[in-house]
N, C-alpha and C. Protein backbone atom coordinates (compact mmCIF):
# COMPACT_ATOMS: atom_id res chain seq x y z
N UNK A 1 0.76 10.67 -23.45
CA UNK A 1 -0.17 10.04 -22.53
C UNK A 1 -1.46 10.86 -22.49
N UNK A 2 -2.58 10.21 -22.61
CA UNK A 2 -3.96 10.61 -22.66
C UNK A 2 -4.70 10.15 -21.00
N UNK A 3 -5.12 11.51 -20.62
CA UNK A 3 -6.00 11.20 -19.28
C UNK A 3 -7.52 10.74 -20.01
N UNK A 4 -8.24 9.84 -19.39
CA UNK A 4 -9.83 9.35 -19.91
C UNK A 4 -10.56 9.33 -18.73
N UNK A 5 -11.90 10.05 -18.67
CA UNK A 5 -12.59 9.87 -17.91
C UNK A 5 -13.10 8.51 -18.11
N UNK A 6 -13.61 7.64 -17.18
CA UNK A 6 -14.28 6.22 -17.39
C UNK A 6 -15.45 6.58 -16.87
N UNK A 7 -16.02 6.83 -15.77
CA UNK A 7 -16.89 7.67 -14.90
C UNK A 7 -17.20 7.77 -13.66
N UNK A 8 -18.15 6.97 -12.99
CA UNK A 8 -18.16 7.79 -11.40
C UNK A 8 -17.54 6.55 -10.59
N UNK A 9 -16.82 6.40 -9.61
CA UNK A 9 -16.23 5.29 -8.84
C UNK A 9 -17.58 4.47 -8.31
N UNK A 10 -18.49 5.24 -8.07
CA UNK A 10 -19.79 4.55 -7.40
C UNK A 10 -20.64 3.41 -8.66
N UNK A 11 -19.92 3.66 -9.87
CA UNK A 11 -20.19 2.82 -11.24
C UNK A 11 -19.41 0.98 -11.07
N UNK A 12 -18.66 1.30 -10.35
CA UNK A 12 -17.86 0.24 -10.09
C UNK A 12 -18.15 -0.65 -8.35
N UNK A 13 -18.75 -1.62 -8.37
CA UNK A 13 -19.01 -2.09 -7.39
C UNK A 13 -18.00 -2.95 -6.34
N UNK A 14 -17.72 -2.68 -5.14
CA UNK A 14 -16.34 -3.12 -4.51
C UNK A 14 -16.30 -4.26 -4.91
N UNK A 15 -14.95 -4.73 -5.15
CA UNK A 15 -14.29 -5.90 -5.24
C UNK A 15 -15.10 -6.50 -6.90
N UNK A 16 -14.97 -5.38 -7.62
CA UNK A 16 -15.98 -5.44 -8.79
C UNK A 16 -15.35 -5.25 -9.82
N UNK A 17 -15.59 -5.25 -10.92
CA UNK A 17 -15.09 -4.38 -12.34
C UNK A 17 -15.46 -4.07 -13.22
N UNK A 18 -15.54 -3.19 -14.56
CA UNK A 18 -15.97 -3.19 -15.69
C UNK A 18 -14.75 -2.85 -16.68
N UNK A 19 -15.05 -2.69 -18.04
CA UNK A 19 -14.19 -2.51 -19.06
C UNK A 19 -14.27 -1.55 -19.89
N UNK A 20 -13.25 -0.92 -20.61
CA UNK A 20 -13.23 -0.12 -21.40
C UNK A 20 -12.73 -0.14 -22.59
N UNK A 21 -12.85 -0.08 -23.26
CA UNK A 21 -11.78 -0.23 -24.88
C UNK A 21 -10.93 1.18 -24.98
N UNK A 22 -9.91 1.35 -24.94
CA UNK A 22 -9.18 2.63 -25.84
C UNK A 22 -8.24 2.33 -27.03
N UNK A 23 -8.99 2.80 -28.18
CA UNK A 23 -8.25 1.91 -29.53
C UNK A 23 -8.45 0.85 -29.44
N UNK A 24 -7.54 0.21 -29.78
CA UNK A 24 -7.37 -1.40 -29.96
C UNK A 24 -7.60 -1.96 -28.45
N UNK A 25 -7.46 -1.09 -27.19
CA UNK A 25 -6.67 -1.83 -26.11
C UNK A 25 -7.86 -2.47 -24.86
N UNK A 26 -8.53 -3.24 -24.64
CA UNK A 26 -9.36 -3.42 -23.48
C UNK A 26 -8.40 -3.68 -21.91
N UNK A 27 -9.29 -3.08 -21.37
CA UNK A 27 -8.32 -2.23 -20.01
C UNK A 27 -9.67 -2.54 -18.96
N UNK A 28 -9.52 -3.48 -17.78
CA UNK A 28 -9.92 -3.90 -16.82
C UNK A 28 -9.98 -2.87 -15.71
N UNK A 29 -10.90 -2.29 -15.20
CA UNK A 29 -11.04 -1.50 -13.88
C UNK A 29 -11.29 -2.03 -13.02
N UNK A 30 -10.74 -2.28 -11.72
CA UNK A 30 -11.54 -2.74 -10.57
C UNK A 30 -11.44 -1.56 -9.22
N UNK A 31 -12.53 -2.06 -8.44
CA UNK A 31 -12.41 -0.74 -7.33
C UNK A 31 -12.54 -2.07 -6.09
N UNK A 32 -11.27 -1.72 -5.29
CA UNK A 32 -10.64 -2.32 -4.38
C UNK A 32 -11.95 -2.35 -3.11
N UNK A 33 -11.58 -2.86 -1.94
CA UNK A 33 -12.50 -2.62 -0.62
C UNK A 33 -12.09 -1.59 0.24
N UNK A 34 -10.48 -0.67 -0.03
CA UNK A 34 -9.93 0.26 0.43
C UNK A 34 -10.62 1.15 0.00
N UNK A 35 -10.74 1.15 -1.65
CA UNK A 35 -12.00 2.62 -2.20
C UNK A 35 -10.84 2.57 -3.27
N UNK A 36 -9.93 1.92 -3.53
CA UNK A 36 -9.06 3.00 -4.94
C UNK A 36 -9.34 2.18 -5.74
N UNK A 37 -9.12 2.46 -6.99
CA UNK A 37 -9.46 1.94 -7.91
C UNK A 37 -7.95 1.72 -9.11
N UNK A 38 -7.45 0.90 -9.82
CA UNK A 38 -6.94 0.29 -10.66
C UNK A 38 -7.30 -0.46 -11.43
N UNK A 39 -6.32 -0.21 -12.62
CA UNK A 39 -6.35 -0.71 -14.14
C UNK A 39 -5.48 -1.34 -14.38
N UNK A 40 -6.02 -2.43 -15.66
CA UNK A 40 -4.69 -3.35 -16.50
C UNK A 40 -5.24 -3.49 -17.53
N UNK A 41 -4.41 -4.43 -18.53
CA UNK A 41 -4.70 -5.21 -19.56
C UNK A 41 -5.87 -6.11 -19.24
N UNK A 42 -6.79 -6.36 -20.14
CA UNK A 42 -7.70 -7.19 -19.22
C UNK A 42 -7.58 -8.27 -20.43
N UNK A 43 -6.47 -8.87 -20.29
CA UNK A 43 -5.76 -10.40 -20.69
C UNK A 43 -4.74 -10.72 -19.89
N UNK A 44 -5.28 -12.32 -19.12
CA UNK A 44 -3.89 -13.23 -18.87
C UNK A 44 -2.76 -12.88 -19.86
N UNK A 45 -1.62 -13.25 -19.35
CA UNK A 45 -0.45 -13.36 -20.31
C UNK A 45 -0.43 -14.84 -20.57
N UNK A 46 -1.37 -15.77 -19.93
CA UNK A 46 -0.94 -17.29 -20.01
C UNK A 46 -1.90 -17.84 -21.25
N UNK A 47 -3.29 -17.56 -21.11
CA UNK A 47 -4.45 -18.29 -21.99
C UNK A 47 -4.81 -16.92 -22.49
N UNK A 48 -4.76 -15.66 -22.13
CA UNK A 48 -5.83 -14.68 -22.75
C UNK A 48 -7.28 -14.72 -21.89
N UNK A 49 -7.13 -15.07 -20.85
CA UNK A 49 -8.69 -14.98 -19.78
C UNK A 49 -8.83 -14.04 -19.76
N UNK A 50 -10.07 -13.44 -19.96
CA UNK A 50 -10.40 -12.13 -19.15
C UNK A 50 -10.69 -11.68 -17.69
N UNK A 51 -9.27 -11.27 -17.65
CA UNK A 51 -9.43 -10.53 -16.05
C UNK A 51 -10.12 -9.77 -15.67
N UNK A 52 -11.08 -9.12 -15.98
CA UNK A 52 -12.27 -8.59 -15.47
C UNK A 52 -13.42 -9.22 -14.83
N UNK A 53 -13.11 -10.75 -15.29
CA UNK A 53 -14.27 -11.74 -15.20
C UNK A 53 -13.58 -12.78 -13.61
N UNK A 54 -12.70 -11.98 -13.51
CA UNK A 54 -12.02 -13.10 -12.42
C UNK A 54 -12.60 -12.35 -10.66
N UNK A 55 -11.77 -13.18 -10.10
CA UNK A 55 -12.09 -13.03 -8.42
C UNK A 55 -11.11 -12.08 -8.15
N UNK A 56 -11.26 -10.99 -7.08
CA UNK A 56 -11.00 -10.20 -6.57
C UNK A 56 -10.57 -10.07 -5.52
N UNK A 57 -9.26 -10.57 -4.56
CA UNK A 57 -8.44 -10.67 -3.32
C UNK A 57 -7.65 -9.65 -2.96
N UNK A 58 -7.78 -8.74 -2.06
CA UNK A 58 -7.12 -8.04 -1.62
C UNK A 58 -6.82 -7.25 -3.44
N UNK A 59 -5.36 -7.27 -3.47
CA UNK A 59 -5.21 -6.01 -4.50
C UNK A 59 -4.61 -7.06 -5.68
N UNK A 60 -4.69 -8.14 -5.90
CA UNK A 60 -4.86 -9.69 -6.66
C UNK A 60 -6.27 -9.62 -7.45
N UNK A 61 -6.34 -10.15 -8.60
CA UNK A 61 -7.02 -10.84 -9.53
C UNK A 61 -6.62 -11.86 -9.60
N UNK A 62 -7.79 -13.07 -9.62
CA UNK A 62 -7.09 -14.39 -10.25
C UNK A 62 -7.78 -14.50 -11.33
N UNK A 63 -7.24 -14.62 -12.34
CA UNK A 63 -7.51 -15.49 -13.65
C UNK A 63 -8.66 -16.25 -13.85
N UNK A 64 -10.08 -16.23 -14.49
CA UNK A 64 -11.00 -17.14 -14.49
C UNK A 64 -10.91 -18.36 -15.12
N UNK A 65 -9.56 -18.09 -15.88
CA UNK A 65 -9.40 -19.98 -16.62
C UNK A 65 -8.42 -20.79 -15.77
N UNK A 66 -7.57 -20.32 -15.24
CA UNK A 66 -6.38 -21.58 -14.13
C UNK A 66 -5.66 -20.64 -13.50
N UNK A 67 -6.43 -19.90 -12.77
CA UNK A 67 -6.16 -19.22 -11.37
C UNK A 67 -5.39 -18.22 -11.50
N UNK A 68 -4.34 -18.36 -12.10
CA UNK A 68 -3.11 -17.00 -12.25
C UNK A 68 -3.48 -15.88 -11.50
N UNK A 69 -2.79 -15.56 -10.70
CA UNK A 69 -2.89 -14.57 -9.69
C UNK A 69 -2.10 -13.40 -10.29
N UNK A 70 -2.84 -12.46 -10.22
CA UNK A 70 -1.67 -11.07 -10.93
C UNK A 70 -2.23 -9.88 -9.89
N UNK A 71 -0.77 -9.45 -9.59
CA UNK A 71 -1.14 -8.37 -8.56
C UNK A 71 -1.71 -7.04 -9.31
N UNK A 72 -2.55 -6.34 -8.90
CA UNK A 72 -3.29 -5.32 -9.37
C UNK A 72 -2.33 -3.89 -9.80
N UNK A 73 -1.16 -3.90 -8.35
CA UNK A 73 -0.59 -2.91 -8.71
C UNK A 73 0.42 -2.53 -9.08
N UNK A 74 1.27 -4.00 -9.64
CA UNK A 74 2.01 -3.68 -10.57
C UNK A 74 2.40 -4.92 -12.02
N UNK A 75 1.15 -5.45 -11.95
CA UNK A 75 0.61 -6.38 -13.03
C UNK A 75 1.26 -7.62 -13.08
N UNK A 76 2.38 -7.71 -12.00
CA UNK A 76 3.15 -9.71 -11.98
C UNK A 76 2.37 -10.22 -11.58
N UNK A 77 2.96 -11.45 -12.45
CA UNK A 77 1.76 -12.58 -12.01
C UNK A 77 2.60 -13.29 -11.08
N UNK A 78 1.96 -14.22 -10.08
CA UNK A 78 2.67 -14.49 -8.92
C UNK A 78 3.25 -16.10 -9.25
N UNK A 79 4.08 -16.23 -8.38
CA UNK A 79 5.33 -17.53 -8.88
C UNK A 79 4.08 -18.24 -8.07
N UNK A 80 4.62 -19.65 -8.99
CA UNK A 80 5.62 -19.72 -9.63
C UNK A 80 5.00 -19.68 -11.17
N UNK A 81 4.34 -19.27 -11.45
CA UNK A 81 4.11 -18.27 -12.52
C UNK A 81 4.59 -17.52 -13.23
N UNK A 82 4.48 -17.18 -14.36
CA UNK A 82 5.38 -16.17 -14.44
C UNK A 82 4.77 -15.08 -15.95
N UNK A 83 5.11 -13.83 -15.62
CA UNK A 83 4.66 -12.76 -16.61
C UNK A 83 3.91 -11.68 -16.19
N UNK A 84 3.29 -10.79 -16.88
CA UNK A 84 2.90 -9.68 -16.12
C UNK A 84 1.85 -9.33 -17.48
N UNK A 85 1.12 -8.05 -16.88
CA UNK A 85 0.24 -7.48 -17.90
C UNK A 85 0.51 -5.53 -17.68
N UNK A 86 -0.02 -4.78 -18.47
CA UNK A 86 -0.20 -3.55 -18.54
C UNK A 86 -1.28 -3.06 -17.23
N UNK A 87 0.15 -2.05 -16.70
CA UNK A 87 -1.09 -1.09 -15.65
C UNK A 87 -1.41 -0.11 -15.98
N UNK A 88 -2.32 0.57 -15.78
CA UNK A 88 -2.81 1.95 -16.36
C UNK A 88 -2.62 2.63 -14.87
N UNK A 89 -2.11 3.89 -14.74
CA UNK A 89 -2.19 5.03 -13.39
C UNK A 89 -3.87 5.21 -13.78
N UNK A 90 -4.23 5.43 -12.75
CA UNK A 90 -5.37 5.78 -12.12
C UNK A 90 -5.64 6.93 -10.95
N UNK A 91 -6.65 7.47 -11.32
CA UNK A 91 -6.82 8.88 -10.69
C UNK A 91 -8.50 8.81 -10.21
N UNK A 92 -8.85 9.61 -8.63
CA UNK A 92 -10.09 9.29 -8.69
C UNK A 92 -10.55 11.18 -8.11
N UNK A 93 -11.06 11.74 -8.39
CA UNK A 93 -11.44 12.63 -8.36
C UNK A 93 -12.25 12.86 -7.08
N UNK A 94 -11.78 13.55 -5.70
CA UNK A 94 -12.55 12.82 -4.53
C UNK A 94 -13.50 14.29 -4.11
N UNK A 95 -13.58 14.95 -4.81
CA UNK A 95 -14.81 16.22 -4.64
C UNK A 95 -15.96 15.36 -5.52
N UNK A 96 -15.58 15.12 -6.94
CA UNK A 96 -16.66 14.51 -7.93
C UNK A 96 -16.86 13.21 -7.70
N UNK A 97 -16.32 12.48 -7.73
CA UNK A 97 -15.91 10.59 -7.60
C UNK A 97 -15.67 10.22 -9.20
N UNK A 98 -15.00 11.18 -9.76
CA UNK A 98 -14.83 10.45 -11.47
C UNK A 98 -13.59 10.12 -11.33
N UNK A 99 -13.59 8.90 -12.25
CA UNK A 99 -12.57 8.05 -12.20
C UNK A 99 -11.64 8.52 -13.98
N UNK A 100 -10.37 8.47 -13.61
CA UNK A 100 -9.87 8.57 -14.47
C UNK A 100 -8.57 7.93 -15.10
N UNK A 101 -8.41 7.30 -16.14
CA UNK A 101 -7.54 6.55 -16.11
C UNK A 101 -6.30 7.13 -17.63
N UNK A 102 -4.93 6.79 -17.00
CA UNK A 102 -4.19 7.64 -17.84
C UNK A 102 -3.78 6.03 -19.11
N UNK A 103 -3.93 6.71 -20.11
CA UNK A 103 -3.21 5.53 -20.99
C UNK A 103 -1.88 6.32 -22.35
């Protein structure tokens, strides 16, 4: 397992996100309205939407192509639905505000 800096939490706008590539893998950040911040796969398991591009509810993403709701913090998608995506642990550095994500 590799720790990655992404960078400062204040980079990420609440209820917001951006993306990262590591290798092959694009990995969705969002920073919650609590202040923490989490990662996933940033693909539906249903169409391949990009979840980065979706709406932001509580600790939920929905899907920008047909809603699919997937919980943030532990990547199921909600019934009657069904499937899940990759979470990444997440770390936020609260002297610096760097965000770091383990893959």
């Amino acid at each position: 397992m590799t720790k990655v800096l992404i960078g400062q939490v204040s980079d990420i706008d609440e209820r917001g996100s951006r993306t990262i590539k590591v290798e092959d893998t694009e990995i969705a950040v969002f920073r919650l309205t609590d202040g923490s911040v989490l990662a996933v796969e940033n693909r539906c398991p249903h169409k391949g939407g990009l979840l980065s591009e979706g709406m932001v509810c509580g600790a939920v993403v929905h899907c920008p192509l047909h809603d699919w709701k997937i919980d943030l913090n532990s990547g199921l998608v909600s019934e009657p639905d069904d499937g899940c995506v990759t979470t990444y642990p997440t770390e936020i550095d609260q002297a610096s505000g760097a965000v770091y994500i383990t893959v």
